[in-house]
PDB file of N, CA and C in Angstrom:
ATOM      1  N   UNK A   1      -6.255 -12.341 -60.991  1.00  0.00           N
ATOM      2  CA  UNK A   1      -5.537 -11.654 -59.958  1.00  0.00           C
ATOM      3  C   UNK A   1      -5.606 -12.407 -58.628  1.00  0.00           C
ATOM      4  N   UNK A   2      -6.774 -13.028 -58.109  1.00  0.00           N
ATOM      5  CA  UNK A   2      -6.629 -13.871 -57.007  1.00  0.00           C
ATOM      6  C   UNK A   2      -6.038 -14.938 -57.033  1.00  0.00           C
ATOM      7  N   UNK A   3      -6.130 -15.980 -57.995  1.00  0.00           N
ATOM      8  CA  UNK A   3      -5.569 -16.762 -57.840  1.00  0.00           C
ATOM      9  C   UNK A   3      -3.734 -16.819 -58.352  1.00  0.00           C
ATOM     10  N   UNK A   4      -3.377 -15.847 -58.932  1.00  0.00           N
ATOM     11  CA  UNK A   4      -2.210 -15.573 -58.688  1.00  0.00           C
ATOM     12  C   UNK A   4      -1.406 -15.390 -57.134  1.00  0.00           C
ATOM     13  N   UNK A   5      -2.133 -14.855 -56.111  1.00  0.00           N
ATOM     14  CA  UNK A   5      -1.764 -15.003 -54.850  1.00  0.00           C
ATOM     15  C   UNK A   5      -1.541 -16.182 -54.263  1.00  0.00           C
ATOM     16  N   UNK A   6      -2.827 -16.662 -55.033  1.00  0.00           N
ATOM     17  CA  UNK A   6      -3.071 -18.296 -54.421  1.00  0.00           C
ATOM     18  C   UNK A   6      -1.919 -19.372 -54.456  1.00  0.00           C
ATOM     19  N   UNK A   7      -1.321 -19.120 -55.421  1.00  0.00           N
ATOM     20  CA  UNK A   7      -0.358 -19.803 -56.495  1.00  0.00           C
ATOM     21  C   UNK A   7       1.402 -19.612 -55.649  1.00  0.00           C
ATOM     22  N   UNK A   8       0.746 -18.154 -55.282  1.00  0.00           N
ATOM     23  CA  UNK A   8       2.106 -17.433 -54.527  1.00  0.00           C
ATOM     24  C   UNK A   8       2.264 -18.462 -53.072  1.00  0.00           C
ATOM     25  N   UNK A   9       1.231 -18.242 -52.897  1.00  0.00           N
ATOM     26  CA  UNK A   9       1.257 -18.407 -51.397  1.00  0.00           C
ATOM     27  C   UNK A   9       0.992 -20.454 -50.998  1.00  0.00           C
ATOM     28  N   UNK A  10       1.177 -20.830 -52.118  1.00  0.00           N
ATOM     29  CA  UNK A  10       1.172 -22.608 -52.051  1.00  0.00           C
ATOM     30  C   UNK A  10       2.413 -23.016 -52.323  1.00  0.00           C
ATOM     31  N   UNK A  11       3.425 -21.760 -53.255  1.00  0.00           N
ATOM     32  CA  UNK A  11       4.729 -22.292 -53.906  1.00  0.00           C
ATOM     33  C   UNK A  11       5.540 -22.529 -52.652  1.00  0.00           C
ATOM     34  N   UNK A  12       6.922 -23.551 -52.784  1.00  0.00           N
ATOM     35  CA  UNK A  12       7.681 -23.381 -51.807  1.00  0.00           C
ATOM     36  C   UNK A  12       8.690 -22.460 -51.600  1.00  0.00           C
ATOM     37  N   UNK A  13       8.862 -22.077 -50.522  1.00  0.00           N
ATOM     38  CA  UNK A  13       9.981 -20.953 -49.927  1.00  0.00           C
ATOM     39  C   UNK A  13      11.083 -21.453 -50.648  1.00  0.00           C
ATOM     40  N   UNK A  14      11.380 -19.828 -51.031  1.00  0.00           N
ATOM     41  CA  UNK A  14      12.485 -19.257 -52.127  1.00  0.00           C
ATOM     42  C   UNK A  14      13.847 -19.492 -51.795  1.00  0.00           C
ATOM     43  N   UNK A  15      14.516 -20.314 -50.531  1.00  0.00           N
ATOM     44  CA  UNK A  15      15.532 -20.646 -50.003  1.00  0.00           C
ATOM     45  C   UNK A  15      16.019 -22.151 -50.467  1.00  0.00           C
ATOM     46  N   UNK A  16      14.769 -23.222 -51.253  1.00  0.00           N
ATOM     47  CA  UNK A  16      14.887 -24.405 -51.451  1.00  0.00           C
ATOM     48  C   UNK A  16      14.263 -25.359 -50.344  1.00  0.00           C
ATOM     49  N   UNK A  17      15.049 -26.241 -49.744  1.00  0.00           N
ATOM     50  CA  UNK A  17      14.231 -27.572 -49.039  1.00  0.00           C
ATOM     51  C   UNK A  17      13.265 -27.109 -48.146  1.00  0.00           C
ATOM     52  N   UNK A  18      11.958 -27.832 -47.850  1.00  0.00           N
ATOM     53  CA  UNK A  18      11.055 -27.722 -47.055  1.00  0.00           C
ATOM     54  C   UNK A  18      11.481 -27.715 -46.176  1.00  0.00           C
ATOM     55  N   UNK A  19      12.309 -28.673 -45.120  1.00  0.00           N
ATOM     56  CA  UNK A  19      12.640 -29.264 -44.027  1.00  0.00           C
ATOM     57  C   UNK A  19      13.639 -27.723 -43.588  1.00  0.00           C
ATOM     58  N   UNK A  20      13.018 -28.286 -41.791  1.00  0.00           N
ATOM     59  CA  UNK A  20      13.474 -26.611 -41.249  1.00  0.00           C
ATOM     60  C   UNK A  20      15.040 -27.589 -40.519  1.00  0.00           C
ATOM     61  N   UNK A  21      15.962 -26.625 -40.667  1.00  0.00           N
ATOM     62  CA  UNK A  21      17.623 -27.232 -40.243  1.00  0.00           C
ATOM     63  C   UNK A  21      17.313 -27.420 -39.296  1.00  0.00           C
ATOM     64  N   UNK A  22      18.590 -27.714 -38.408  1.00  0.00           N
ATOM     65  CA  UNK A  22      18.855 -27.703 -37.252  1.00  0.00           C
ATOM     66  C   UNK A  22      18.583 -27.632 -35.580  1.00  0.00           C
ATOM     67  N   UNK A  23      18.439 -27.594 -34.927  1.00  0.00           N
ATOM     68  CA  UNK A  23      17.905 -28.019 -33.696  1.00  0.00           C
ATOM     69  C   UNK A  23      16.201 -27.913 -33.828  1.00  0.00           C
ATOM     70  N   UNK A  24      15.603 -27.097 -34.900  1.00  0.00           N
ATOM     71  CA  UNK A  24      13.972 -27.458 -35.093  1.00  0.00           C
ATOM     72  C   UNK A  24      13.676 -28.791 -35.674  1.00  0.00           C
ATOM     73  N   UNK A  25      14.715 -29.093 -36.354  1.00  0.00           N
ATOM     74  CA  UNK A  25      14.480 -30.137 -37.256  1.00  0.00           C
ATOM     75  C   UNK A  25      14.562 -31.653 -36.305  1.00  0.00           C
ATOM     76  N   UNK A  26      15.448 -31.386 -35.551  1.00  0.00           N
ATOM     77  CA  UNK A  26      15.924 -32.677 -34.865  1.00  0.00           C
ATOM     78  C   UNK A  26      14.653 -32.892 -33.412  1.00  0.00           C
ATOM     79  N   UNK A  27      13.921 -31.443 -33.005  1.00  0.00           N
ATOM     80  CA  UNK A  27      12.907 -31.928 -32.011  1.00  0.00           C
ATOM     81  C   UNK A  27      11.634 -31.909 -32.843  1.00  0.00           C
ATOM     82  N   UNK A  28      11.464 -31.530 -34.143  1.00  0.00           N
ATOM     83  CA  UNK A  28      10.059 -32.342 -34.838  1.00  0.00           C
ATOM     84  C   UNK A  28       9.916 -33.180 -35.169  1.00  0.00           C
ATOM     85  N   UNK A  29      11.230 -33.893 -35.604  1.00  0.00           N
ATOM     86  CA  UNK A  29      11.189 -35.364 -36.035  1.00  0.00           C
ATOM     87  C   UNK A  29      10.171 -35.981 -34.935  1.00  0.00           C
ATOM     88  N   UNK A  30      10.600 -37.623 -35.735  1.00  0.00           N
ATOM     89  CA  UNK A  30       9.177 -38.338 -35.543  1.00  0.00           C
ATOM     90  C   UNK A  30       9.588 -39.528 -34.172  1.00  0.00           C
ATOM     91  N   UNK A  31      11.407 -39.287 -33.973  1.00  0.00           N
ATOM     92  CA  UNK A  31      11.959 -39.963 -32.875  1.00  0.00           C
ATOM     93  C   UNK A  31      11.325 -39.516 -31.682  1.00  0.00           C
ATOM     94  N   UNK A  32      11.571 -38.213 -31.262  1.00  0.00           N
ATOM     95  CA  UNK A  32      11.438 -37.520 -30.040  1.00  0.00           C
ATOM     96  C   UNK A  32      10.158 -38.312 -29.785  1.00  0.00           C
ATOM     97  N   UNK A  33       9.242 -38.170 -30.704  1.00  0.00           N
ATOM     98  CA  UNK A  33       7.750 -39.072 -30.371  1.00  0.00           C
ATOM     99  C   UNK A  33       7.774 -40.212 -29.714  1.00  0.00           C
ATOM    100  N   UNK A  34       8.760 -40.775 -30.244  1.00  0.00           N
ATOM    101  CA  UNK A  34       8.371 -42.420 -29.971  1.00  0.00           C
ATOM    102  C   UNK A  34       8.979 -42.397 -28.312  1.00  0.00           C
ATOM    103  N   UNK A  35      10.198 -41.623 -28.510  1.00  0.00           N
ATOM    104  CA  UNK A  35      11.221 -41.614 -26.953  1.00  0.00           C
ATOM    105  C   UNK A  35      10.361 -41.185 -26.234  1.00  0.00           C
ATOM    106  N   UNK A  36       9.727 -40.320 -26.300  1.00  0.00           N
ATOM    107  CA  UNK A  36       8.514 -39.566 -25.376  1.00  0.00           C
ATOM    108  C   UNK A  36       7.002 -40.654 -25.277  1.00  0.00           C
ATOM    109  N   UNK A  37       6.604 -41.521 -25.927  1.00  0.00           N
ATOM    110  CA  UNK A  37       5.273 -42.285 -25.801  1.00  0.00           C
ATOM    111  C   UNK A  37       5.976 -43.154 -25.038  1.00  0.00           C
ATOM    112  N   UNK A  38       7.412 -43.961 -25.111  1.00  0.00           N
ATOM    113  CA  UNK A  38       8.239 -45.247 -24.840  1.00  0.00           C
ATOM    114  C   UNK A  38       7.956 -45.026 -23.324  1.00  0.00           C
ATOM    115  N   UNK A  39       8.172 -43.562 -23.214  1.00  0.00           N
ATOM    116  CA  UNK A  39       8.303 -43.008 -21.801  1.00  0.00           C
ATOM    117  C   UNK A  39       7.690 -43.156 -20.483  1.00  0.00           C
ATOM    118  N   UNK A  40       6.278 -42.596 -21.662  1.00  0.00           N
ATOM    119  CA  UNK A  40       5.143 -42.991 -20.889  1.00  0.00           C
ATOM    120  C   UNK A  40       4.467 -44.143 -20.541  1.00  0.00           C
ATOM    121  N   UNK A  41       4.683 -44.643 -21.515  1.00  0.00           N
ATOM    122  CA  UNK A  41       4.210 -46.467 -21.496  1.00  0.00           C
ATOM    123  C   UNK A  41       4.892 -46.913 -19.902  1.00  0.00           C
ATOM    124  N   UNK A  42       6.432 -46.936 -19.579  1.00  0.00           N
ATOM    125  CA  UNK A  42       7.499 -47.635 -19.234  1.00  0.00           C
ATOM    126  C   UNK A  42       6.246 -47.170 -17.639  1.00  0.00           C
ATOM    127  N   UNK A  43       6.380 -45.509 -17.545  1.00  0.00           N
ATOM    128  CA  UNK A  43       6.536 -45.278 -16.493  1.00  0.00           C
ATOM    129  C   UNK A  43       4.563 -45.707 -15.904  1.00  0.00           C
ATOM    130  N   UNK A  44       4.083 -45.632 -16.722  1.00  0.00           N
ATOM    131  CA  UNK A  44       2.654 -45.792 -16.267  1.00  0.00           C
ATOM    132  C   UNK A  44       1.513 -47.481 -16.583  1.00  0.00           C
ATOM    133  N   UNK A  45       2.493 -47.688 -17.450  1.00  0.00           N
ATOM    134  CA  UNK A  45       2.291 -49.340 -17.670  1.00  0.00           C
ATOM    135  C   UNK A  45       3.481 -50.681 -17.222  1.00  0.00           C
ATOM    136  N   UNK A  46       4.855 -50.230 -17.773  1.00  0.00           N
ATOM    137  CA  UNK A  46       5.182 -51.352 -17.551  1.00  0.00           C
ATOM    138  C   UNK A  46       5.926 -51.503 -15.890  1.00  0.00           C
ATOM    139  N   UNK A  47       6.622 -50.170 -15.462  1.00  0.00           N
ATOM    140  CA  UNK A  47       7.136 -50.413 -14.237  1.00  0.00           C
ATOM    141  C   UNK A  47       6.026 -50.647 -13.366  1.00  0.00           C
ATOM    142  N   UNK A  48       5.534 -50.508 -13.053  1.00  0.00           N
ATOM    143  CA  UNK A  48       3.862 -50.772 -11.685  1.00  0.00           C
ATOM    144  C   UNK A  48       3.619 -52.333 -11.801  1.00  0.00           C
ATOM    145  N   UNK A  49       3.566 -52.951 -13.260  1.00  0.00           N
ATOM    146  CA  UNK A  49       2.961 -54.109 -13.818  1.00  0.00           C
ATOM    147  C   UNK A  49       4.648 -54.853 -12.961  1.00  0.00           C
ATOM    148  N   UNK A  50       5.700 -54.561 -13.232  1.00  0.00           N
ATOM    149  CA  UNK A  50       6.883 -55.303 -12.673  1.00  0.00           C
ATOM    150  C   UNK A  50       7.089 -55.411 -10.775  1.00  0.00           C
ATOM    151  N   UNK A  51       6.997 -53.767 -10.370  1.00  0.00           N
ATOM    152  CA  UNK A  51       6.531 -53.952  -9.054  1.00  0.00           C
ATOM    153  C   UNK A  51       6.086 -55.016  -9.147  1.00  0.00           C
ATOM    154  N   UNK A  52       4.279 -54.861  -9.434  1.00  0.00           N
ATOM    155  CA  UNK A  52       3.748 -55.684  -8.476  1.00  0.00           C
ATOM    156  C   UNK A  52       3.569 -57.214  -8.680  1.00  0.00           C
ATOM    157  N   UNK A  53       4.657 -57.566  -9.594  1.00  0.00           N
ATOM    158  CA  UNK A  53       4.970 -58.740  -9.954  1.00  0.00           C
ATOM    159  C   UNK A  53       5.506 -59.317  -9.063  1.00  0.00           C
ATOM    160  N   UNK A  54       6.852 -58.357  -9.001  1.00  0.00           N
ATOM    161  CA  UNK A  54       7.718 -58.969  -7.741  1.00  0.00           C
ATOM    162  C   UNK A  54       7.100 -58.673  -6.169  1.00  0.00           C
ATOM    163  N   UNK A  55       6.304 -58.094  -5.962  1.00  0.00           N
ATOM    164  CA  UNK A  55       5.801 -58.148  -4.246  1.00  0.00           C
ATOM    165  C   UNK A  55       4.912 -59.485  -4.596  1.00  0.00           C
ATOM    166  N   UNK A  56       4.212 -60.042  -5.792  1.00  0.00           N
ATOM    167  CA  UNK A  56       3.635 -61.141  -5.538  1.00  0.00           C
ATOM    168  C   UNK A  56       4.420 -62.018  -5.383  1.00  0.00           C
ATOM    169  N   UNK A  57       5.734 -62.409  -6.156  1.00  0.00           N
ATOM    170  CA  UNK A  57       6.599 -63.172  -6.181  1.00  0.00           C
ATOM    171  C   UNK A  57       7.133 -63.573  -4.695  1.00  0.00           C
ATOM    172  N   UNK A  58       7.295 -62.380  -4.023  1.00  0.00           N
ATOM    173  CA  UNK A  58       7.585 -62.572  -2.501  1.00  0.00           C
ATOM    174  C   UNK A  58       6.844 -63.350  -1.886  1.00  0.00           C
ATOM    175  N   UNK A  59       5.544 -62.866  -2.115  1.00  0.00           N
ATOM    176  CA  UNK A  59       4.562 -63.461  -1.077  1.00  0.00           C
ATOM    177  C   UNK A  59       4.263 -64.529  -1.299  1.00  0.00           C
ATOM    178  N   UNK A  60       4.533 -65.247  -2.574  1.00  0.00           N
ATOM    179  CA  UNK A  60       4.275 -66.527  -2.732  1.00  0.00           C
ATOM    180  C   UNK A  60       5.648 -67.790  -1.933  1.00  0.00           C
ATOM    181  N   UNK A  61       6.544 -66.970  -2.360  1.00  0.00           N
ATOM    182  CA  UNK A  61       7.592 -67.326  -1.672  1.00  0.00           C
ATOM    183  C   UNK A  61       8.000 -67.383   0.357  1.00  0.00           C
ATOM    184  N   UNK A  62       7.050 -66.469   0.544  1.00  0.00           N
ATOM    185  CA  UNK A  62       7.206 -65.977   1.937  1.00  0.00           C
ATOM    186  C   UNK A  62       5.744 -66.711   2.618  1.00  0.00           C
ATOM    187  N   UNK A  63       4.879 -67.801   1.921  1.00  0.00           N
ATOM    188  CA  UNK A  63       4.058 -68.425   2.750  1.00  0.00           C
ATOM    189  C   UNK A  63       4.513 -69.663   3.229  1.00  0.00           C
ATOM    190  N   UNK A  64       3.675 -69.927   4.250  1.00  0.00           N
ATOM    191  CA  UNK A  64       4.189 -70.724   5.535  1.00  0.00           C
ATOM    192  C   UNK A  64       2.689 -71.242   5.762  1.00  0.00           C
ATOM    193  N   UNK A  65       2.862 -72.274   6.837  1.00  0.00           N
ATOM    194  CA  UNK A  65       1.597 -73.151   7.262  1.00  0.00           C
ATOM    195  C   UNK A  65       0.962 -72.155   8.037  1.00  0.00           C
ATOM    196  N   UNK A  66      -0.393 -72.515   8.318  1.00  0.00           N
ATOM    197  CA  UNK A  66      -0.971 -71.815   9.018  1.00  0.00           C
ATOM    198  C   UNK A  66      -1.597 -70.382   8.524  1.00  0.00           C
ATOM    199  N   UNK A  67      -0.931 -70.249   7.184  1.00  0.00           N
ATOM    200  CA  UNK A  67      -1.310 -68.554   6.455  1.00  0.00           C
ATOM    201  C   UNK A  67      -2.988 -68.873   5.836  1.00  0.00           C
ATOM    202  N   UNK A  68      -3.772 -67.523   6.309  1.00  0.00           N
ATOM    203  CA  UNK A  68      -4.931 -67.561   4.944  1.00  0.00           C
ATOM    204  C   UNK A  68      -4.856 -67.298   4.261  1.00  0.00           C
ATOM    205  N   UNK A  69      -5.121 -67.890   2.694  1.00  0.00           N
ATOM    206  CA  UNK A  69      -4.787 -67.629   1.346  1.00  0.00           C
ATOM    207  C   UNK A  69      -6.099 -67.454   0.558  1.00  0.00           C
ATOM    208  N   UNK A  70      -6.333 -66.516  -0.253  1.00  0.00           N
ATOM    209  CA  UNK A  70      -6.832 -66.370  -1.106  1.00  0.00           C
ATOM    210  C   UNK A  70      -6.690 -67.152  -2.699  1.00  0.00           C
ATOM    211  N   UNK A  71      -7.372 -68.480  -3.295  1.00  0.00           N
ATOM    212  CA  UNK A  71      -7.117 -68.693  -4.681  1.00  0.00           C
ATOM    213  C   UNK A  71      -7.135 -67.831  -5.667  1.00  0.00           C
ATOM    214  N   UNK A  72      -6.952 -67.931  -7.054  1.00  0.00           N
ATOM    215  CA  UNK A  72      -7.234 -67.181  -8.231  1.00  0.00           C
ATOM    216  C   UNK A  72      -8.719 -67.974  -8.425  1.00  0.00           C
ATOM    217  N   UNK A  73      -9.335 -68.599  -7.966  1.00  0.00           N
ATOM    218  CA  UNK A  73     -10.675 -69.427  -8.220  1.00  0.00           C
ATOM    219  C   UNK A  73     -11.622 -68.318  -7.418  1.00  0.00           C
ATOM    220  N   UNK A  74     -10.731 -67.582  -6.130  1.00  0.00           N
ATOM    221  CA  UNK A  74     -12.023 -66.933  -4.656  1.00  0.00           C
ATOM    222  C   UNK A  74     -12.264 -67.710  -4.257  1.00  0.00           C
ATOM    223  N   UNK A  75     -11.318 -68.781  -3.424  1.00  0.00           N
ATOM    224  CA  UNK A  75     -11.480 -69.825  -2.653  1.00  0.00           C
ATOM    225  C   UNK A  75     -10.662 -69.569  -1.190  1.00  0.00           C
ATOM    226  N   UNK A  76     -10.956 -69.244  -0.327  1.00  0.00           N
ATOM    227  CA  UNK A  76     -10.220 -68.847   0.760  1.00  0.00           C
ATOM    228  C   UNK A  76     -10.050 -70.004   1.707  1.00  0.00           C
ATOM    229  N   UNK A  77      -9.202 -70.071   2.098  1.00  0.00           N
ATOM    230  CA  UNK A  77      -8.807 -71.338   2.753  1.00  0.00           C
ATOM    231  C   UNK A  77      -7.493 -70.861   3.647  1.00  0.00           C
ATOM    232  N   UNK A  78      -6.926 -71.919   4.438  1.00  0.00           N
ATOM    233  CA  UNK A  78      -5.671 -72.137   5.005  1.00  0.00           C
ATOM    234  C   UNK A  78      -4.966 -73.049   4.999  1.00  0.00           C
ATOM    235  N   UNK A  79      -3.448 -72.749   4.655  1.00  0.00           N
ATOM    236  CA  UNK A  79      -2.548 -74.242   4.262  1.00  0.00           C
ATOM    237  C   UNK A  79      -2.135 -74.742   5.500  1.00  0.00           C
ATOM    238  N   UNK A  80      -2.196 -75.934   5.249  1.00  0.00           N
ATOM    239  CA  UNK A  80      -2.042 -77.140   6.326  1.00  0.00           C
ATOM    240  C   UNK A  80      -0.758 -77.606   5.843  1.00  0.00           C
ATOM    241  N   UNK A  81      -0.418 -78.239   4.820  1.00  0.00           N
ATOM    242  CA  UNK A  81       1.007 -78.658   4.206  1.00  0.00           C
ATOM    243  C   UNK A  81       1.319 -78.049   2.819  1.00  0.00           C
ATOM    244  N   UNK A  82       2.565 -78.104   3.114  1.00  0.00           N
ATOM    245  CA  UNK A  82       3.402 -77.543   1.774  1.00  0.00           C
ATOM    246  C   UNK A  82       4.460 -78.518   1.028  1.00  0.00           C
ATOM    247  N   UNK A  83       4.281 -78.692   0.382  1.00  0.00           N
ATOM    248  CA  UNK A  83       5.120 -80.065  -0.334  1.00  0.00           C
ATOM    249  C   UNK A  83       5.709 -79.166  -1.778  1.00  0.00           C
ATOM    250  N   UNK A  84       6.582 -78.843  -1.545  1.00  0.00           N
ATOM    251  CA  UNK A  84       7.349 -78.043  -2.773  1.00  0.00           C
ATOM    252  C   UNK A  84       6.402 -76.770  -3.360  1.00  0.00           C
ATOM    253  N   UNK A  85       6.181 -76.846  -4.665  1.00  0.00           N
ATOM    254  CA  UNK A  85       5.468 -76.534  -4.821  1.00  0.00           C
ATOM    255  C   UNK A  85       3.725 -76.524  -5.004  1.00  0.00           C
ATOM    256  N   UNK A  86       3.335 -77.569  -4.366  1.00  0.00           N
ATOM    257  CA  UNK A  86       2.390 -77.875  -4.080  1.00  0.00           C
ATOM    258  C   UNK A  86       1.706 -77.452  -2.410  1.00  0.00           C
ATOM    259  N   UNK A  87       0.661 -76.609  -3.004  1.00  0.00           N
ATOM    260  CA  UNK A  87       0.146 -76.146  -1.165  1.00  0.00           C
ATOM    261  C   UNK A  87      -1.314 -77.164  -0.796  1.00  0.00           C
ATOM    262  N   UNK A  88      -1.265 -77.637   0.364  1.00  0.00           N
ATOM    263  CA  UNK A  88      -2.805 -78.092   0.615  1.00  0.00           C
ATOM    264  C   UNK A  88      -3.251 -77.391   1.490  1.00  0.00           C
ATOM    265  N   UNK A  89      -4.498 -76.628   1.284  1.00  0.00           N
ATOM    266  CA  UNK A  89      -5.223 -75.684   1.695  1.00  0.00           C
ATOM    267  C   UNK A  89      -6.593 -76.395   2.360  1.00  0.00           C
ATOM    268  N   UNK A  90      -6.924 -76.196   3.648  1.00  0.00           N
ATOM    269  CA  UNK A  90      -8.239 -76.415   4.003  1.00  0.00           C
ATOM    270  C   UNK A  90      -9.508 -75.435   3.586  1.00  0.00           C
ATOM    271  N   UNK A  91     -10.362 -75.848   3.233  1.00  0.00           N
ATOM    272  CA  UNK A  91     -11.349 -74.964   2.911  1.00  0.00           C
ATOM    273  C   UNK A  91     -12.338 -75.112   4.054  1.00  0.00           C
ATOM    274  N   UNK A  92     -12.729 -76.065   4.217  1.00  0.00           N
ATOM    275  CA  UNK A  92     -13.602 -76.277   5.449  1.00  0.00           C
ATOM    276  C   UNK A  92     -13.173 -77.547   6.265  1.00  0.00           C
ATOM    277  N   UNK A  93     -14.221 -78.026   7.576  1.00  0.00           N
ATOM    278  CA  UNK A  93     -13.347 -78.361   8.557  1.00  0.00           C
ATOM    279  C   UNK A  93     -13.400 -79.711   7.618  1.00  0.00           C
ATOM    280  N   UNK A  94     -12.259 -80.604   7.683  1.00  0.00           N
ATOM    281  CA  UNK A  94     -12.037 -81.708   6.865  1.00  0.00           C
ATOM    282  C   UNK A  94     -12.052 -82.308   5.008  1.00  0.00           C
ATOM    283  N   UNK A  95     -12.101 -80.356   5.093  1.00  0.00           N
ATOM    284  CA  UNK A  95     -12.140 -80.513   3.671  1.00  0.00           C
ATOM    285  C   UNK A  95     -10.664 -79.475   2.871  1.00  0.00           C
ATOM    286  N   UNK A  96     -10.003 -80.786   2.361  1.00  0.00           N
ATOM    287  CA  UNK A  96      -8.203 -80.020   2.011  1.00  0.00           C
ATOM    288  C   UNK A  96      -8.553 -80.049   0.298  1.00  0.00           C
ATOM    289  N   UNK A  97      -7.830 -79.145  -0.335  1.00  0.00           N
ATOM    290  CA  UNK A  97      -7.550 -78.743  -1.707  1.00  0.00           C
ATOM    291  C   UNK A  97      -6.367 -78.767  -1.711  1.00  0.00           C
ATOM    292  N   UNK A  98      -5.623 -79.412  -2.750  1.00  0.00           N
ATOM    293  CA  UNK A  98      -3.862 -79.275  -2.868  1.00  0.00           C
ATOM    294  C   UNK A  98      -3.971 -78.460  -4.351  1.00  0.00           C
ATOM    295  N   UNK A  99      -3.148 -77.357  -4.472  1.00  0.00           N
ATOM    296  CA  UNK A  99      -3.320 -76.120  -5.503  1.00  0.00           C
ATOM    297  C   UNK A  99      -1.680 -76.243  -5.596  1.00  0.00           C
ATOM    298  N   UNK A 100      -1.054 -75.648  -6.554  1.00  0.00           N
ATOM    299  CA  UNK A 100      -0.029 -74.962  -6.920  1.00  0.00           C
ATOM    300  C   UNK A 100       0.155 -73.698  -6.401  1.00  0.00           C
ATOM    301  N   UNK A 101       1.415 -73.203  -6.116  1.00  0.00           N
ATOM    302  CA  UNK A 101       1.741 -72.210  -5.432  1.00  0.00           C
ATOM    303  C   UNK A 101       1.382 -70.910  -5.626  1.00  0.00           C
ATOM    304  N   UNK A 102       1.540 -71.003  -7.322  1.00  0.00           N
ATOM    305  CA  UNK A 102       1.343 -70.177  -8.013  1.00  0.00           C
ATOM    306  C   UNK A 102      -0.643 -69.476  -8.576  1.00  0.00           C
ATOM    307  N   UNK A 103      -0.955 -70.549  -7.771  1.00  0.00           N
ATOM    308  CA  UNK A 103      -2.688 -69.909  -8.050  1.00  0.00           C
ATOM    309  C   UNK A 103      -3.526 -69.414  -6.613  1.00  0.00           C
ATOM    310  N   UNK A 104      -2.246 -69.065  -5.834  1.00  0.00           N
ATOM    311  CA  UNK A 104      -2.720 -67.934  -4.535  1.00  0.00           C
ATOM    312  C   UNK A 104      -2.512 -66.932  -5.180  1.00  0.00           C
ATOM    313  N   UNK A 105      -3.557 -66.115  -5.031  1.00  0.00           N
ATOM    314  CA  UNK A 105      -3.724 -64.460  -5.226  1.00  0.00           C
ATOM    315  C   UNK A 105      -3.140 -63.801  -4.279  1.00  0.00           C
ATOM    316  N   UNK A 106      -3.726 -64.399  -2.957  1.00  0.00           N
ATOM    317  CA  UNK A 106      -3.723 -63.155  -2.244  1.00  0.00           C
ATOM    318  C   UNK A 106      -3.093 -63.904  -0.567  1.00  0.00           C
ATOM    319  N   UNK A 107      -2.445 -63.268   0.311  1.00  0.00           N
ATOM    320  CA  UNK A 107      -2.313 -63.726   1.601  1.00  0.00           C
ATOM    321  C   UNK A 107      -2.895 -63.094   2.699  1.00  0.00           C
ATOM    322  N   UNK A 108      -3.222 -63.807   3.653  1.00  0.00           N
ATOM    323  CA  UNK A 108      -4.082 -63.223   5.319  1.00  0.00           C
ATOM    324  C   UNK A 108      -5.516 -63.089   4.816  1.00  0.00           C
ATOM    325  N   UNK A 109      -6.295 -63.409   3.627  1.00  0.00           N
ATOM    326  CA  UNK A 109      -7.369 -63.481   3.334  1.00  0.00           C
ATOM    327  C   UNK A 109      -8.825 -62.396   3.560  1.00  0.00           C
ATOM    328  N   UNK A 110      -7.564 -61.697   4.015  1.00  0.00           N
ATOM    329  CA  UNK A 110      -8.056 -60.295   3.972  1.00  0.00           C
ATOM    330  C   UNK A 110      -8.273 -59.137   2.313  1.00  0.00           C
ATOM    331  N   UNK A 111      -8.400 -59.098   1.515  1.00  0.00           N
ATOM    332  CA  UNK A 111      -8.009 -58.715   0.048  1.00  0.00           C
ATOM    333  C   UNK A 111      -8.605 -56.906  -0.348  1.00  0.00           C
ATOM    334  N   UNK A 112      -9.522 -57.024   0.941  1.00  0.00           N
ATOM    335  CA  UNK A 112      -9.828 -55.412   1.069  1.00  0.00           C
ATOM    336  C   UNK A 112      -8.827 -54.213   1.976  1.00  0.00           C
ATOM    337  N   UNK A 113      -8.387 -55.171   3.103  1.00  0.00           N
ATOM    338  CA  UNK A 113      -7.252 -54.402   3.530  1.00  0.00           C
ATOM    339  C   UNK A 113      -5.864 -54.303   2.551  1.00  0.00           C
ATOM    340  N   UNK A 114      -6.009 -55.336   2.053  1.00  0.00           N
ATOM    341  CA  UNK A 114      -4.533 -54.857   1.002  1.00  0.00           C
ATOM    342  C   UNK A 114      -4.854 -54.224   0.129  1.00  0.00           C
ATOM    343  N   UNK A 115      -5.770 -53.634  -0.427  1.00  0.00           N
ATOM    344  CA  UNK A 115      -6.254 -52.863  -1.233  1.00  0.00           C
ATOM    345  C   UNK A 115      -5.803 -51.200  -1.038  1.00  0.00           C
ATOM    346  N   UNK A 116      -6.055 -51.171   0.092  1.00  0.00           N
ATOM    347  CA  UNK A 116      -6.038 -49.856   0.998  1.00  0.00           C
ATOM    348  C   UNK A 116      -4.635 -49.443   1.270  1.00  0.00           C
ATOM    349  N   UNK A 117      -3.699 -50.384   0.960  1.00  0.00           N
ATOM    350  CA  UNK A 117      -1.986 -50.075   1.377  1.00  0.00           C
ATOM    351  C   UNK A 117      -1.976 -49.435   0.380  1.00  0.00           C
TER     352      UNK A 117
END
């Protein structure tokens, strides 16, 4: 007698297909998921990561002689000449480093105040 219930209550509904129709069917699917994670990714990983791509892009673009620069090494210095893409940076008095443009981190050599913007 119990497990006759049991039996009842595991069989599938007396209407035929498992799958529920129409507008339930189309927001359980397994799309809505992905559109909804895609979502989150975009808005909390990849747009911020693009920002702040392009404000670096600026600033690499927008240095000039005389700026303090921060390396990707933590070498703080100031450029003296700019030859394309090539910067020469003083580190100390008579002492120049020529770096690529692209391995300044940071500008005004300040890196705690830009933190704070």
């Amino acid at each position: 007698m119990f497990f006759d219930s049991i039996a009842y209550a595991m069989a599938p509904p007396a209407g035929g297909g498992g799958e529920a129709g129409g507008l339930g069917g189309i927001l359980g699917g397994p799309l809505p998921m992905l559109v909804l994670m895609f979502a989150i990714f975009y808005f909390l990983l990849i747009r911020p990561q693009q920002k702040k791509q392009k404000q670096h892009k600026a600033m690499l673009n927008a240095l000039s002689k005389g700026d303090k620069v921060w390396t990707n090494g933590g070498i703080l210095g100031r450029i003296v000449d700019i030859d394309g893409d090539n910067l020469t940076i003083e580190i100390a008095d008579g002492v120049n480093v020529v770096i690529k443009r692209g391995f300044v981190a940071d500008k005004d050599g300040n890196p705690a105040a830009d933190a704070k913007k």
